[in-house]
PDB file of N, CA and C in Angstrom:
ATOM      1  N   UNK A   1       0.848  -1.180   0.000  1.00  0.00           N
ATOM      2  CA  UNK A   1       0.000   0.000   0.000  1.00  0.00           C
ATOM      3  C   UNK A   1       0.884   1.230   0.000  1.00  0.00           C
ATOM      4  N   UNK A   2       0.483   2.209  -0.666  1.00  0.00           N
ATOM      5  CA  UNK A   2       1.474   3.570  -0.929  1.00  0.00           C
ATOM      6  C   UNK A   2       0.665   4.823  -0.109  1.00  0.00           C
ATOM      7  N   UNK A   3       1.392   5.389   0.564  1.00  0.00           N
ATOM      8  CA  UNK A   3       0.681   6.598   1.016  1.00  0.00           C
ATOM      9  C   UNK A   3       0.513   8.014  -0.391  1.00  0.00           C
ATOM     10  N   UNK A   4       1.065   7.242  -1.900  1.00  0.00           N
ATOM     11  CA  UNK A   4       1.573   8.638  -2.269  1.00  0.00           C
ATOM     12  C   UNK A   4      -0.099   8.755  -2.514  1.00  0.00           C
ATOM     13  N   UNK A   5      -0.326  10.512  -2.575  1.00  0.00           N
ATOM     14  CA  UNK A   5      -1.951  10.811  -3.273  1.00  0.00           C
ATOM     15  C   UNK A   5      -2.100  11.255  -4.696  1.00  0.00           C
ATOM     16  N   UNK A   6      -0.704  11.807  -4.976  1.00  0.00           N
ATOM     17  CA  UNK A   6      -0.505  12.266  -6.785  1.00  0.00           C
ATOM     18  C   UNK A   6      -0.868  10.642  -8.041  1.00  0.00           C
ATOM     19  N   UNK A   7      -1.139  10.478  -8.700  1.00  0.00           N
ATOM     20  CA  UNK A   7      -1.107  10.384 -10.190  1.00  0.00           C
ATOM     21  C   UNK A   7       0.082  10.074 -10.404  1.00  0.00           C
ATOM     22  N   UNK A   8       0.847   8.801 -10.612  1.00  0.00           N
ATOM     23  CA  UNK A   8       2.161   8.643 -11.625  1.00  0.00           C
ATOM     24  C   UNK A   8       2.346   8.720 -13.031  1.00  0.00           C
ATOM     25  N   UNK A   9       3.433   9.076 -13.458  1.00  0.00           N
ATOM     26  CA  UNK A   9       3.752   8.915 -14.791  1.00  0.00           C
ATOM     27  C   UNK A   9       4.061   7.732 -15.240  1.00  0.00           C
ATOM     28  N   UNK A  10       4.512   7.120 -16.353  1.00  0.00           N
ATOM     29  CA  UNK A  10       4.769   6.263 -16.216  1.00  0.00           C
ATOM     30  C   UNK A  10       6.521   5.894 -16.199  1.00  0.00           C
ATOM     31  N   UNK A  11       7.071   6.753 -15.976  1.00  0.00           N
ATOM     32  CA  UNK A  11       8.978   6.182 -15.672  1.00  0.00           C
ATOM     33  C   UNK A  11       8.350   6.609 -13.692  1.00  0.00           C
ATOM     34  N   UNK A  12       7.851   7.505 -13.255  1.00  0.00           N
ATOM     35  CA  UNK A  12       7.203   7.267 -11.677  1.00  0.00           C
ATOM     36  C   UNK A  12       7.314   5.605 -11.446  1.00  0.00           C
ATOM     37  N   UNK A  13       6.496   5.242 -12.419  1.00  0.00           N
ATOM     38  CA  UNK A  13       5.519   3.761 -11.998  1.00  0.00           C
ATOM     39  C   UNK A  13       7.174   3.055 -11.967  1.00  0.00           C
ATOM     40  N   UNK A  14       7.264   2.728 -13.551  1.00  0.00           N
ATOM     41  CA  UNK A  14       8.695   2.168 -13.805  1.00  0.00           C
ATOM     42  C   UNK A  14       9.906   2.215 -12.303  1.00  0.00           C
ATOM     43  N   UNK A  15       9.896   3.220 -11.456  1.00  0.00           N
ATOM     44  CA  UNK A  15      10.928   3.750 -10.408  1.00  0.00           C
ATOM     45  C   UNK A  15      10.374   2.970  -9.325  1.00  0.00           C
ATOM     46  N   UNK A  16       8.804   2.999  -9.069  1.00  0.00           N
ATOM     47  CA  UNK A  16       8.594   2.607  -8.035  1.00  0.00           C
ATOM     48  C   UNK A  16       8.384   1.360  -7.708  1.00  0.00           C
ATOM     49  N   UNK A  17       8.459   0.224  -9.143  1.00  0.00           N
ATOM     50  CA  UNK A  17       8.474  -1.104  -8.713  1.00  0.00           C
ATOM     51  C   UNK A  17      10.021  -1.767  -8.829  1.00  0.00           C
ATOM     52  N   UNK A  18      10.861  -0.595  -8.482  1.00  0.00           N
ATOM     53  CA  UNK A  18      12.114  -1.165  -8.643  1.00  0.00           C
ATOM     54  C   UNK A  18      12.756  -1.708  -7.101  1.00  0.00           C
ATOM     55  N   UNK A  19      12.950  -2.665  -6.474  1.00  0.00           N
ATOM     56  CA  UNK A  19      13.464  -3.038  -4.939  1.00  0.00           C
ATOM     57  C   UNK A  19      14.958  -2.481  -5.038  1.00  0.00           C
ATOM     58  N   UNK A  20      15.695  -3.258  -4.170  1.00  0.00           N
ATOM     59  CA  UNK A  20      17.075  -3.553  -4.012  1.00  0.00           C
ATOM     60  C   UNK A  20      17.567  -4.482  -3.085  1.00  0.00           C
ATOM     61  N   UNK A  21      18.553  -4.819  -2.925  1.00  0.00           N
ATOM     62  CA  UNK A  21      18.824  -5.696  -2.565  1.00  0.00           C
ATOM     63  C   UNK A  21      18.917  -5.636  -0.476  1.00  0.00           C
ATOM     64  N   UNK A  22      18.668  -6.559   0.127  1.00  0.00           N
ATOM     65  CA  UNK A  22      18.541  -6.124   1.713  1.00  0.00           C
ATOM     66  C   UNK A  22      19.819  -5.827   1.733  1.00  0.00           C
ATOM     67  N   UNK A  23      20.044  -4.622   3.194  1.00  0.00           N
ATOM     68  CA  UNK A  23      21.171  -4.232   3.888  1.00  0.00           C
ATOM     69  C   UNK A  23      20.526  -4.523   5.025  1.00  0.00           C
ATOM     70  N   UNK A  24      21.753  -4.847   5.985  1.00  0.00           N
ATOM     71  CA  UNK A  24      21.444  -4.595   7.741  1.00  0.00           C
ATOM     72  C   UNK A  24      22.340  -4.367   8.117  1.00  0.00           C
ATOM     73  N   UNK A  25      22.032  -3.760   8.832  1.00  0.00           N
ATOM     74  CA  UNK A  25      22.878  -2.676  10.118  1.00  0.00           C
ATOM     75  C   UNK A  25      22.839  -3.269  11.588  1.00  0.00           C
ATOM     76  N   UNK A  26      24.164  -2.706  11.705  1.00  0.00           N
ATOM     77  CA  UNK A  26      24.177  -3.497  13.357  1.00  0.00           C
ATOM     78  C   UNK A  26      23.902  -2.172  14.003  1.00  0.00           C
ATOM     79  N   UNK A  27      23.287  -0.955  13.784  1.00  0.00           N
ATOM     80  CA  UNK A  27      22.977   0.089  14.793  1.00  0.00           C
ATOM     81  C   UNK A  27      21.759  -0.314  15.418  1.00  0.00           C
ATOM     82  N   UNK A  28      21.460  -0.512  16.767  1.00  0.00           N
ATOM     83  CA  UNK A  28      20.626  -0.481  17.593  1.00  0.00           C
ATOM     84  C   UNK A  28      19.238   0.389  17.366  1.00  0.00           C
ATOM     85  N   UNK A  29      18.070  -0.347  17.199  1.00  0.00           N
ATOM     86  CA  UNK A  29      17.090   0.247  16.915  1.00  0.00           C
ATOM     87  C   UNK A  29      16.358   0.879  18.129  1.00  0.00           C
ATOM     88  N   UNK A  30      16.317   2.281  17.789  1.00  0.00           N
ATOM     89  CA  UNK A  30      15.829   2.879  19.148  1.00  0.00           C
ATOM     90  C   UNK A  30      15.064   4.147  18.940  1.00  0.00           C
ATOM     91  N   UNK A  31      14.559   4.729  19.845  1.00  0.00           N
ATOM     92  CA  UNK A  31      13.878   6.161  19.392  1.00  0.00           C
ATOM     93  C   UNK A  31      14.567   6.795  18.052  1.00  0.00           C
ATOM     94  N   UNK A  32      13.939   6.980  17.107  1.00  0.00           N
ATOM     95  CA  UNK A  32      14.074   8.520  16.699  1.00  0.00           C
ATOM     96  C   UNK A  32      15.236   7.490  15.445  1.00  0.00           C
ATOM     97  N   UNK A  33      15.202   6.513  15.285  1.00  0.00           N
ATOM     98  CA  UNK A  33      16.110   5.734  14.502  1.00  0.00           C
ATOM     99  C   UNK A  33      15.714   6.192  12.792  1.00  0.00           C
ATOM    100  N   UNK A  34      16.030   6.199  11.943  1.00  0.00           N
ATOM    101  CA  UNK A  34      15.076   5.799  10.574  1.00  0.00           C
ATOM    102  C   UNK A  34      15.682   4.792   9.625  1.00  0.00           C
ATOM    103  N   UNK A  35      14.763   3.991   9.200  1.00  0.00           N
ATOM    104  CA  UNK A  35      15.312   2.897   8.808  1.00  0.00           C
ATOM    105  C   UNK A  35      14.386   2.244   7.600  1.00  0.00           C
ATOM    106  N   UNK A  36      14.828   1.616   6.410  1.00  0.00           N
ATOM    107  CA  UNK A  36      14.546   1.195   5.222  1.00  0.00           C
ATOM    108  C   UNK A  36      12.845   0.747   5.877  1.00  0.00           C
ATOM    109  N   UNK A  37      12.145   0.374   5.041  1.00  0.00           N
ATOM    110  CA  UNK A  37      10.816  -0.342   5.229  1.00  0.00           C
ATOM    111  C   UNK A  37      10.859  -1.664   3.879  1.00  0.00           C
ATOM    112  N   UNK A  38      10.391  -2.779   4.489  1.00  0.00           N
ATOM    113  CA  UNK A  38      10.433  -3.468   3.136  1.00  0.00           C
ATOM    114  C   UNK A  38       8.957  -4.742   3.739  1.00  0.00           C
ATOM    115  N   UNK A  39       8.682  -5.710   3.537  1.00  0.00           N
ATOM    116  CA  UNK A  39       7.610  -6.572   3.343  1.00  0.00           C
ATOM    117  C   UNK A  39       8.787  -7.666   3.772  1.00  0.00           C
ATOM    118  N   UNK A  40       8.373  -8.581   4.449  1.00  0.00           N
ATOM    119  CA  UNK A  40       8.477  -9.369   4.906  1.00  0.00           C
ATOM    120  C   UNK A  40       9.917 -10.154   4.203  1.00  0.00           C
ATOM    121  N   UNK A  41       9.596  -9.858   3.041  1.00  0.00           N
ATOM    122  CA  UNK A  41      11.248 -10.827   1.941  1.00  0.00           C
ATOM    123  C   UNK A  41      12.043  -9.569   1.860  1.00  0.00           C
ATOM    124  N   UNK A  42      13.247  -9.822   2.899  1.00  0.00           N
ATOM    125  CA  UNK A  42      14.489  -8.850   2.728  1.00  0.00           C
ATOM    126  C   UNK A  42      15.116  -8.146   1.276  1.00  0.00           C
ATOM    127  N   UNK A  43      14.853  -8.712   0.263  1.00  0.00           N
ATOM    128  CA  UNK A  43      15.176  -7.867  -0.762  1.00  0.00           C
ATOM    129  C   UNK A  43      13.884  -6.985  -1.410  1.00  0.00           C
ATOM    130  N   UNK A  44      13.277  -6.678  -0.831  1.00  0.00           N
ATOM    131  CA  UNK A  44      12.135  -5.855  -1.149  1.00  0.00           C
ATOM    132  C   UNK A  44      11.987  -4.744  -0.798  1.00  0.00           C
ATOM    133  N   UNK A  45      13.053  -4.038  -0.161  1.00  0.00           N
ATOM    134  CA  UNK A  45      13.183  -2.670  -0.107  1.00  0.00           C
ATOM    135  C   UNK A  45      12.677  -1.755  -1.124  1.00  0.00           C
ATOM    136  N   UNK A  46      12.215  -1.046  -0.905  1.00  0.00           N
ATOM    137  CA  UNK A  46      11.424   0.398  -2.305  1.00  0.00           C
ATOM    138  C   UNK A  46      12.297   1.980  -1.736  1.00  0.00           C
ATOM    139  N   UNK A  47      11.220   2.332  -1.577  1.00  0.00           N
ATOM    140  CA  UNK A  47      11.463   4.144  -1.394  1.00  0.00           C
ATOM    141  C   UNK A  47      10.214   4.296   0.258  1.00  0.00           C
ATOM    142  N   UNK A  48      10.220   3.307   0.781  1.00  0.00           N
ATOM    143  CA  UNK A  48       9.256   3.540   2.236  1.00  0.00           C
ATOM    144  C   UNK A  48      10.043   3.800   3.586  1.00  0.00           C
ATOM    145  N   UNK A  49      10.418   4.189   4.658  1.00  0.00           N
ATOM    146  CA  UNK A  49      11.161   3.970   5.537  1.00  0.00           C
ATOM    147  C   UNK A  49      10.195   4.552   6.872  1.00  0.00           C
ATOM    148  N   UNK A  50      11.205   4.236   8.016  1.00  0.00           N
ATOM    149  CA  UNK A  50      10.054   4.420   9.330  1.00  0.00           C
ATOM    150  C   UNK A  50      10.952   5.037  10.243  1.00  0.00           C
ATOM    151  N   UNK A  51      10.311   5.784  11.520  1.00  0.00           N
ATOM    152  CA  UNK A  51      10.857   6.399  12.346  1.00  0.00           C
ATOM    153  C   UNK A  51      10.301   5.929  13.435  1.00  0.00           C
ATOM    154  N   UNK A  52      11.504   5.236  14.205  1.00  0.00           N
ATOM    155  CA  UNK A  52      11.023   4.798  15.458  1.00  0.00           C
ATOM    156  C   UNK A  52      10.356   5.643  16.588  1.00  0.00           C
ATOM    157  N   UNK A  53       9.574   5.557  17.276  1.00  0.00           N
ATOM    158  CA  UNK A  53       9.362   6.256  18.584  1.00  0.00           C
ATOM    159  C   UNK A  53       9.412   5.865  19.570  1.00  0.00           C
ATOM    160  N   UNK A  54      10.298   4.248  19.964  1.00  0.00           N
ATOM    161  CA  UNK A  54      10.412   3.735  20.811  1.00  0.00           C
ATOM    162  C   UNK A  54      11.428   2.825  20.724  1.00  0.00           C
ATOM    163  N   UNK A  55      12.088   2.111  21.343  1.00  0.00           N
ATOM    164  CA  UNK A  55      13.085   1.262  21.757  1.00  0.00           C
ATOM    165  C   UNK A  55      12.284  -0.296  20.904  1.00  0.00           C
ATOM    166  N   UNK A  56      13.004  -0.815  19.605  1.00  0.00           N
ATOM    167  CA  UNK A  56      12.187  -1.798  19.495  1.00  0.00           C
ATOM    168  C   UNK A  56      13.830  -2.912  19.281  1.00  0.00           C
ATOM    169  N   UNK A  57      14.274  -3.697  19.830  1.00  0.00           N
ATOM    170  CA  UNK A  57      15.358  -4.502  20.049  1.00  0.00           C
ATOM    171  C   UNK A  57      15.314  -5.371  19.023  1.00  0.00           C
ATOM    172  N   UNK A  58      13.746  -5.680  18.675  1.00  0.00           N
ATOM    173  CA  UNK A  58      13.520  -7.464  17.930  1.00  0.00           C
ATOM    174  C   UNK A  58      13.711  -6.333  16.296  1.00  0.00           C
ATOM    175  N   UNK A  59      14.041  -5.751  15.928  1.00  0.00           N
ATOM    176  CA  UNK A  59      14.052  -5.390  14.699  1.00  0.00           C
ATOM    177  C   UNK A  59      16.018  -5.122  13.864  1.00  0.00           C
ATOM    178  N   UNK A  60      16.349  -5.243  15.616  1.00  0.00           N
ATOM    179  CA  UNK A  60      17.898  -5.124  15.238  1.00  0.00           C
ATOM    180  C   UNK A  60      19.015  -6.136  14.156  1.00  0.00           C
ATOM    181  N   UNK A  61      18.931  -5.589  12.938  1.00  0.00           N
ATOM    182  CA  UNK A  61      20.231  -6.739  12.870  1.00  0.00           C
ATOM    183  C   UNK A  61      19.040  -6.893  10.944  1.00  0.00           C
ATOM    184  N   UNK A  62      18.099  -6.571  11.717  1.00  0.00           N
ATOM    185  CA  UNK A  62      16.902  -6.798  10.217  1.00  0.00           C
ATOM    186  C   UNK A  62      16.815  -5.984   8.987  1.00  0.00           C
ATOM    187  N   UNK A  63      16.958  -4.905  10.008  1.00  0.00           N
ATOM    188  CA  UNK A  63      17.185  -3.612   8.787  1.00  0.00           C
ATOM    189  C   UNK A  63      18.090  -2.849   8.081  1.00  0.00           C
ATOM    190  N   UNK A  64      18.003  -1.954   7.023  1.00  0.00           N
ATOM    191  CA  UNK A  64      19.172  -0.769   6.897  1.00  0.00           C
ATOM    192  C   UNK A  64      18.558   0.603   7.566  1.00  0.00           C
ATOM    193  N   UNK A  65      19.440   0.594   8.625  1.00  0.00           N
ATOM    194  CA  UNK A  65      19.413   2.167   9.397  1.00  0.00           C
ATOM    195  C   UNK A  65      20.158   3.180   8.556  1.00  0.00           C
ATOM    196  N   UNK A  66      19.636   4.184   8.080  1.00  0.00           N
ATOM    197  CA  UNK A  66      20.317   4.970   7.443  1.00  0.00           C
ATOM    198  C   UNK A  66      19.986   6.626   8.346  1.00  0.00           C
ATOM    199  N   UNK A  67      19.676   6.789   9.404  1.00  0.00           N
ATOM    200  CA  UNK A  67      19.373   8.034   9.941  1.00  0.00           C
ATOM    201  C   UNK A  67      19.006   7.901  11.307  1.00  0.00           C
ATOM    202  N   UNK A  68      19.367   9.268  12.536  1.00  0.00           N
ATOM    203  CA  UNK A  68      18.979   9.372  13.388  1.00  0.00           C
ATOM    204  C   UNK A  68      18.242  10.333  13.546  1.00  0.00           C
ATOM    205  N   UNK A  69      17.416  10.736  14.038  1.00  0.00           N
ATOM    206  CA  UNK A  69      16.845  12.250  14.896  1.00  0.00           C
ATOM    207  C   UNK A  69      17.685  12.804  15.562  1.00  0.00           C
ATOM    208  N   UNK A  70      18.414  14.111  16.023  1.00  0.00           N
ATOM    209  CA  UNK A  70      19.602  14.391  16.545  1.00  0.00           C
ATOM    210  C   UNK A  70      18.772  15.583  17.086  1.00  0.00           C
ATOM    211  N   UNK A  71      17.900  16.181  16.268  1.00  0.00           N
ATOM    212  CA  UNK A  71      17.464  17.392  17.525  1.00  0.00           C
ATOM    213  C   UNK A  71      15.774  17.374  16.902  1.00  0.00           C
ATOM    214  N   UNK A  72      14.913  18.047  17.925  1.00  0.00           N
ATOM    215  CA  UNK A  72      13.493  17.867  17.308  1.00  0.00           C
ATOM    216  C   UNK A  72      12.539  16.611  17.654  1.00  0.00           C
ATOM    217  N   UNK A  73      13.268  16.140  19.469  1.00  0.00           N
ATOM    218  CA  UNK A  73      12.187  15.183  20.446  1.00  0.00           C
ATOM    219  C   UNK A  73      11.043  15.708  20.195  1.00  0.00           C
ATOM    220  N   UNK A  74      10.751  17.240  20.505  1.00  0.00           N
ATOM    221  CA  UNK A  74       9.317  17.394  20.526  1.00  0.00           C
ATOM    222  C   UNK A  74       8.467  17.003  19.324  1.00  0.00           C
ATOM    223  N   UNK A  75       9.052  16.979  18.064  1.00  0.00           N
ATOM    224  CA  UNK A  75       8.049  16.226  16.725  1.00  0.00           C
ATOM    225  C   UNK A  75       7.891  14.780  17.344  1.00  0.00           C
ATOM    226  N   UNK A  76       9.198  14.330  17.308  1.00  0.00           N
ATOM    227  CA  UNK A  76       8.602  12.897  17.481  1.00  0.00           C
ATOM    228  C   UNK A  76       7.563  12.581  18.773  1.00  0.00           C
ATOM    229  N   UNK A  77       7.504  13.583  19.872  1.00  0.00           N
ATOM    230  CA  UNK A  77       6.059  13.498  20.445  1.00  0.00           C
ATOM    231  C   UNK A  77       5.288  14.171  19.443  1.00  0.00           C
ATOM    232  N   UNK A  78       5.218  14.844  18.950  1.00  0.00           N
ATOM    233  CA  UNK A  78       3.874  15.314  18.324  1.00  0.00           C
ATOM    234  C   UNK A  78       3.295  13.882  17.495  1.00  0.00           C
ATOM    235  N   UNK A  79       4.532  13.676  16.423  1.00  0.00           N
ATOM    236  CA  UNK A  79       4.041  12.213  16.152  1.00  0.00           C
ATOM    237  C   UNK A  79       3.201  10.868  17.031  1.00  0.00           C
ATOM    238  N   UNK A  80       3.935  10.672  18.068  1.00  0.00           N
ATOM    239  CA  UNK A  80       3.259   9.609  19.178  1.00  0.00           C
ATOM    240  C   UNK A  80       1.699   9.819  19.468  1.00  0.00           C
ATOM    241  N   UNK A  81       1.301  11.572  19.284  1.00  0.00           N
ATOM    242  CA  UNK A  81       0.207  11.819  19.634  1.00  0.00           C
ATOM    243  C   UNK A  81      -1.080  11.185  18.331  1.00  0.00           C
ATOM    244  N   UNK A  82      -0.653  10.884  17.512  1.00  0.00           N
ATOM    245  CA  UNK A  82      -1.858  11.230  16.039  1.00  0.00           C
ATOM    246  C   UNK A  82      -2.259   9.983  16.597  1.00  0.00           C
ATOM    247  N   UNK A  83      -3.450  10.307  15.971  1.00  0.00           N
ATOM    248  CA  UNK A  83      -4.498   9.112  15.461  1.00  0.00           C
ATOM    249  C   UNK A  83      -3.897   8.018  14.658  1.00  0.00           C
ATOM    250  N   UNK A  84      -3.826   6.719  15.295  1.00  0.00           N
ATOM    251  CA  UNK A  84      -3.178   5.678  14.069  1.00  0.00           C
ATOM    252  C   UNK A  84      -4.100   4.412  13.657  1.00  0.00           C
ATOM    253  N   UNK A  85      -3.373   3.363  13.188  1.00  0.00           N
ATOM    254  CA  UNK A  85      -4.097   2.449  12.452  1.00  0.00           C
ATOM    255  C   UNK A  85      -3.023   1.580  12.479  1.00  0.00           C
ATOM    256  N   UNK A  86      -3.651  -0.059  12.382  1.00  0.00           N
ATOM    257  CA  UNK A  86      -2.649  -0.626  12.349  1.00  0.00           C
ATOM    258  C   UNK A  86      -3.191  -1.651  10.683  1.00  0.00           C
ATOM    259  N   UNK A  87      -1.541  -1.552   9.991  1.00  0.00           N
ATOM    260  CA  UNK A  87      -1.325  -2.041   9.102  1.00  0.00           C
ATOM    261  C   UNK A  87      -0.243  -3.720   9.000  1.00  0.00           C
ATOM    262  N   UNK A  88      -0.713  -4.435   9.201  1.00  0.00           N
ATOM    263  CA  UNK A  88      -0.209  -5.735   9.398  1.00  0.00           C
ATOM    264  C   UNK A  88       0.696  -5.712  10.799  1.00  0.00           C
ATOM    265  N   UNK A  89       1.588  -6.044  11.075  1.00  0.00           N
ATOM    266  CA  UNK A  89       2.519  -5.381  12.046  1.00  0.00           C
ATOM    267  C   UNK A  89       2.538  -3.673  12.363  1.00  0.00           C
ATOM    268  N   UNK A  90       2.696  -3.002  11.578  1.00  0.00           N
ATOM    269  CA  UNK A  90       2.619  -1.500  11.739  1.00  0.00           C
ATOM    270  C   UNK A  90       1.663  -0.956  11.971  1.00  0.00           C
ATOM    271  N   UNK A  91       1.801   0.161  13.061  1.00  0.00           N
ATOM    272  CA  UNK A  91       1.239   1.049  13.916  1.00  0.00           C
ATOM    273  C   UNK A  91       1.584   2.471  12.774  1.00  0.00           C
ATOM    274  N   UNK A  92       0.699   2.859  11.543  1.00  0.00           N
ATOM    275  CA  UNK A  92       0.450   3.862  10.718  1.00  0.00           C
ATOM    276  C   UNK A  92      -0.583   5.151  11.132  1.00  0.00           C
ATOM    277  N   UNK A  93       0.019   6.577  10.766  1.00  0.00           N
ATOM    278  CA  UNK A  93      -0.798   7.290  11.343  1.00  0.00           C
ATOM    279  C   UNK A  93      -2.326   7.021  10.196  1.00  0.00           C
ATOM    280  N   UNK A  94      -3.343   7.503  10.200  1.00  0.00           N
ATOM    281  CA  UNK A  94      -4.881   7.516   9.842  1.00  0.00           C
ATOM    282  C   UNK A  94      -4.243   8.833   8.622  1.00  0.00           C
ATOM    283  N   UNK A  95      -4.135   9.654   8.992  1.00  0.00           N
ATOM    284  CA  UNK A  95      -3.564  10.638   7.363  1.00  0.00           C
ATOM    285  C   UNK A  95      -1.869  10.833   7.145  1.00  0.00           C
ATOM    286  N   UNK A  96      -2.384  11.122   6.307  1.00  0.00           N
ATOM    287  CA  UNK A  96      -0.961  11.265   5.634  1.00  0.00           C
ATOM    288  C   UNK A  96      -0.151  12.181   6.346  1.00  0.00           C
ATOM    289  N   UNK A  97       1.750  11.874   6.446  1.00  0.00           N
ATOM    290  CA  UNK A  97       2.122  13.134   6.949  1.00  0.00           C
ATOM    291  C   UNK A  97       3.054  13.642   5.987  1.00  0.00           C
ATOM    292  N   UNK A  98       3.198  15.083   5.928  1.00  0.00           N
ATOM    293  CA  UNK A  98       4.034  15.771   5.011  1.00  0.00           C
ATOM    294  C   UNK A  98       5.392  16.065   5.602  1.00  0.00           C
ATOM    295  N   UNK A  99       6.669  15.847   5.011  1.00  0.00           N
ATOM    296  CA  UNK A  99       7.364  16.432   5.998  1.00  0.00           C
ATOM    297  C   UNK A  99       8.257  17.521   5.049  1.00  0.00           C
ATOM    298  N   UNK A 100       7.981  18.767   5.336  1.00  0.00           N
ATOM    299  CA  UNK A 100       8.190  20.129   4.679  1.00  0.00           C
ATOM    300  C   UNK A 100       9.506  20.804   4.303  1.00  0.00           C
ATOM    301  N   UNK A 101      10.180  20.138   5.683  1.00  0.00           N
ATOM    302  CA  UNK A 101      12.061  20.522   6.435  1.00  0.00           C
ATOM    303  C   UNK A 101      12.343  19.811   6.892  1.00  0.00           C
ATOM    304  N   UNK A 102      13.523  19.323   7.066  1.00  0.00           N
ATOM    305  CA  UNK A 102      14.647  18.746   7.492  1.00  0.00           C
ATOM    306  C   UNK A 102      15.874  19.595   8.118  1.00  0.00           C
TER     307      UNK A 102
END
């Protein structure tokens, strides 16, 4: 399932059924971590990734961590606060979020 709401083109489409191959990282999965998203078969990585908001241990060793949160706790509470949904294993917010800055 894709959160995007735009209309693809078709080299879009072409981009977005492209995977790659799994990476894992031995960085410790913990608050504020961000890390690849993929479906259950390790080489199925896309363009999805997730931001932890909590200490999750059983995910260590599974993923590619490619980012931390370093300043800006208070988003990731603002995040903890939304309305969510759960999507197979994942805890997804109910709308979409934009993120504007970095």
């Amino acid at each position: 399932m894709s959160g995007r709401t735009a209309p693809m083109n078709e080299e879009q489409k072409k981009e977005a059924e492209k995977t790659i191959v799994g990476e894992f990282s031995s960085v410790k999965h913990v608050r504020g971590i961000l890390f690849m998203g993929r479906h259950s078969d390790p080489d199925s990585v896309g363009s999805s990734f997730s931001i932890l908001l909590g200490n999750s241990p059983h995910l260590d060793g599974q993923y590619a961590v490619f980012g931390r949160v370093t300043k800006g706790d208070d988003t990731l509470t603002k995040l903890e606060r939304l309305p969510t949904r759960r999507e197979g294993i994942f805890v997804m917010p109910i709308e979409r979020i934009n993120i504007l800055s970095t």
